[in-house]
Protein backbone atom coordinates (compact mmCIF):
# COMPACT_ATOMS: atom_id res chain seq x y z
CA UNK A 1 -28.51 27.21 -12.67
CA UNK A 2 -25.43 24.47 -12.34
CA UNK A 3 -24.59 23.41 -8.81
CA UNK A 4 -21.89 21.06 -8.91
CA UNK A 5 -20.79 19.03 -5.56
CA UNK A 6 -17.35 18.19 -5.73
CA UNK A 7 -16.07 16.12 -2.44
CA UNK A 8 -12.60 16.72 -1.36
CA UNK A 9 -9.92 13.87 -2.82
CA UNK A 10 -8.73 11.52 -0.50
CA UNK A 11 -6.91 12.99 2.44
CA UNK A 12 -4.25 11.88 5.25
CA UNK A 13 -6.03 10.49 8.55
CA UNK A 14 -6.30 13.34 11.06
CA UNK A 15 -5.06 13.42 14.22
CA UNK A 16 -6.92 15.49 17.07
CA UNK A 17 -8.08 18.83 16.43
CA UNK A 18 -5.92 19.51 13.06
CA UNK A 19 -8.77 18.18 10.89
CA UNK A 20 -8.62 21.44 9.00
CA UNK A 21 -4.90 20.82 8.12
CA UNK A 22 -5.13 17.53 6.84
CA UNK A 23 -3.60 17.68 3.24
CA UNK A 24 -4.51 15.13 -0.06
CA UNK A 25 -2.75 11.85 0.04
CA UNK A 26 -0.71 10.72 -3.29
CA UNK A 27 -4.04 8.79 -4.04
CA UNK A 28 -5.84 11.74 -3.21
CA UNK A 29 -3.56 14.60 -5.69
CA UNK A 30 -4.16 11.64 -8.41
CA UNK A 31 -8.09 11.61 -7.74
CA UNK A 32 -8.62 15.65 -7.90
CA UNK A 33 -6.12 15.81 -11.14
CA UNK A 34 -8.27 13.51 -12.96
CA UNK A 35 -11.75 15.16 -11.76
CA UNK A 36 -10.48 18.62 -12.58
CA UNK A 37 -9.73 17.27 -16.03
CA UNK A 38 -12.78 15.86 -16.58
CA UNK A 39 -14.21 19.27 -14.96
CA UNK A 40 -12.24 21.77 -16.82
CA UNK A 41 -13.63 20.35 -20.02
CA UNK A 42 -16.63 20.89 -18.65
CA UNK A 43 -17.05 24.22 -16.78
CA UNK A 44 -18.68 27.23 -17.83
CA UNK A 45 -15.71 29.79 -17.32
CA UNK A 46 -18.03 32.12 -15.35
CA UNK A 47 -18.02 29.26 -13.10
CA UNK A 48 -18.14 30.57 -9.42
CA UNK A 49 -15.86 28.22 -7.20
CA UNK A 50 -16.82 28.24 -3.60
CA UNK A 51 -14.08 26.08 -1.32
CA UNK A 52 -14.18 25.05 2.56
CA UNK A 53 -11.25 26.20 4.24
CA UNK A 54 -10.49 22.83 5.18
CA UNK A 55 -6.73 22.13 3.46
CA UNK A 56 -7.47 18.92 1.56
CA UNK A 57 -10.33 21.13 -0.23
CA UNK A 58 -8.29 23.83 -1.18
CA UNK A 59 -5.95 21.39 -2.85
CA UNK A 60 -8.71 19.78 -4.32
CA UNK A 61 -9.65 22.77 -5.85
CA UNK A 62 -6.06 24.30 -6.71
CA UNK A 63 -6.34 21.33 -9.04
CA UNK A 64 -8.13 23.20 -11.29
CA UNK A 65 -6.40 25.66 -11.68
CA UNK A 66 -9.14 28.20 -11.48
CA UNK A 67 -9.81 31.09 -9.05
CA UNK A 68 -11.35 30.06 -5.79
CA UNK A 69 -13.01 31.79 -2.75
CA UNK A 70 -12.52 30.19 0.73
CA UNK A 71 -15.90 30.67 2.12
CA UNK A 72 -15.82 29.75 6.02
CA UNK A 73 -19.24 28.14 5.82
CA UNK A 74 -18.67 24.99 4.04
CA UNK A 75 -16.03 23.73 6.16
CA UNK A 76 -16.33 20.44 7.87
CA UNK A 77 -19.84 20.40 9.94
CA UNK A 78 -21.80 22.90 7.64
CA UNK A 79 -25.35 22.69 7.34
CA UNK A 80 -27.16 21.43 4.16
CA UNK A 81 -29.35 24.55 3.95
CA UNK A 82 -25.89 26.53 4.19
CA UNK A 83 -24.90 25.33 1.30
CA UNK A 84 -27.31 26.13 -0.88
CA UNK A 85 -27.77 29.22 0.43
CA UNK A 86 -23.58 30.41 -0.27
CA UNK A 87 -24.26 28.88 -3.57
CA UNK A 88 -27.71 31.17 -4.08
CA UNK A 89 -29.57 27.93 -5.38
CA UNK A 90 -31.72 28.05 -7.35
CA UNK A 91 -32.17 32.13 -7.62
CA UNK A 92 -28.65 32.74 -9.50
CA UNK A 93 -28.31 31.89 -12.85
CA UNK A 94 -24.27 31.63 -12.92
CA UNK A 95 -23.32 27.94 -12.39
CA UNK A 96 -21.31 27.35 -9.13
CA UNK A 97 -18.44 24.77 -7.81
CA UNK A 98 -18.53 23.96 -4.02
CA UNK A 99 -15.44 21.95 -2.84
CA UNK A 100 -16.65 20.17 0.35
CA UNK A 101 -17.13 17.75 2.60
CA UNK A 102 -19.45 14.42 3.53
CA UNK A 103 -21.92 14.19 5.17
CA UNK A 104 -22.80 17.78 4.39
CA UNK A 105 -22.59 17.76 0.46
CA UNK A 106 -24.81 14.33 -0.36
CA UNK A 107 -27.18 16.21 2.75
CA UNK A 108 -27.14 18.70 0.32
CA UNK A 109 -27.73 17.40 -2.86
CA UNK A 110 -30.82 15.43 -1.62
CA UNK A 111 -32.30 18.55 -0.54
CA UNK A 112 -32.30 20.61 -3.72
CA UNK A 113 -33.51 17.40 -5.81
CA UNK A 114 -36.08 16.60 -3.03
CA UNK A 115 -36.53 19.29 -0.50
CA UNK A 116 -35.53 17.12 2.32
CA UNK A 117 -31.95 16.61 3.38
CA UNK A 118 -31.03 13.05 3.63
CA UNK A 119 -27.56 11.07 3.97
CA UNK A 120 -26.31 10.29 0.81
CA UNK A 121 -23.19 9.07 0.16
CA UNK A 122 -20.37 11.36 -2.05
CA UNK A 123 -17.57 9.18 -2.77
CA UNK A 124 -14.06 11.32 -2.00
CA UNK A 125 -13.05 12.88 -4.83
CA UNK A 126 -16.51 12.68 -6.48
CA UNK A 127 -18.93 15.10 -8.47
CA UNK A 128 -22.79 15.26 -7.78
CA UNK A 129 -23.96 18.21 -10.96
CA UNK A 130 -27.30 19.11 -10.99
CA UNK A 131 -29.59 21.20 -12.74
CA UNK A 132 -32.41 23.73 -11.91
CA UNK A 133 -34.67 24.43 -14.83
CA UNK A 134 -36.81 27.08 -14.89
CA UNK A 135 -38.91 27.91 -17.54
CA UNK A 136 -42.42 28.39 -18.61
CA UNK A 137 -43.87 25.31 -18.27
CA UNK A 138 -41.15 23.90 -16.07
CA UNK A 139 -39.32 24.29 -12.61
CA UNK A 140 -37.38 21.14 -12.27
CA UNK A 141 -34.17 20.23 -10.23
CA UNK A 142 -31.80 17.52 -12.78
CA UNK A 143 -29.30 14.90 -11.48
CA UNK A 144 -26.96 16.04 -14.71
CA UNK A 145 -24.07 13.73 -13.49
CA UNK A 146 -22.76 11.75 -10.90
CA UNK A 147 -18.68 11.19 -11.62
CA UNK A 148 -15.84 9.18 -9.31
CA UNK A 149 -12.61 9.84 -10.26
CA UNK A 150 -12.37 5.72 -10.46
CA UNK A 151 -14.56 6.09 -13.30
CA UNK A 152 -12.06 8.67 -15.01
């Protein structure tokens, strides 16, 4: 199974409690153009896309130009564990998109590579992929790619 942890592009500052409506700055629409190019050419198309409700992720995603679900528990504050659970890591084998947020997603991806969740840092705009192999003589969890949209 794919997991791929794509952070929300830069965004506006908030201002009391409208964090959910805070849209993409310019910077921002440039950042999740150039990661959904460098995503689309990636991509399985049975890709599931899973997106917080949070407005600067569902532009993030719209970038793409994909299908999305909205999917209430990845919006700001979500638990690590929550995640991977809406995702169905590591039991599904269709590879899945979540559009989220920091701390949550590098929380996240340090608890499927090492079973304990752990601030790491997700640059905006940025894709964590990873991997779980499952096989015979194997059951290992990949770091596949780590991708800023500076690097694009």
């Amino acid at each position: 199974m794919d997991l791929v942890l794509w952070r929300h592009a830069d965004a506006v500052d908030g201002i009391g409690d409208h964090d959910l409506a805070r849209s993409l700055s310019a910077k921002g629409e440039r950042q999740a153009e150039r990661m959904a190019a460098w995503l689309n050419r990636r991509l399985a198309d049975s890709t599931r896309i899973l997106v917080s409700p949070a407005l600067r992720c569902q532009q993030t995603a719209g970038a793409l130009g994909r299908p999305f679900r909205t999917v209430d528990e990845l919006a700001p504050g979500a638990d690590a564990a929550a995640i991977l659970r809406v995702a169905r890591w590591p039991e599904t084998n269709q590879p899945v998109l979540i559009v989220g947020h920091q701390p949550t997603l590098g929380m996240a991806a340090s608890l499927a590579l090492t079973g304990v969740a752990q601030p790491w840092s997700v640059k905006k705009g940025a894709v964590w992929w990873l991997r779980h192999r499952s096989d015979d003589s194997d059951n290992a969890v990949l770091l596949q790619a780590v991708q800023s949209p500076d690097g694009l």
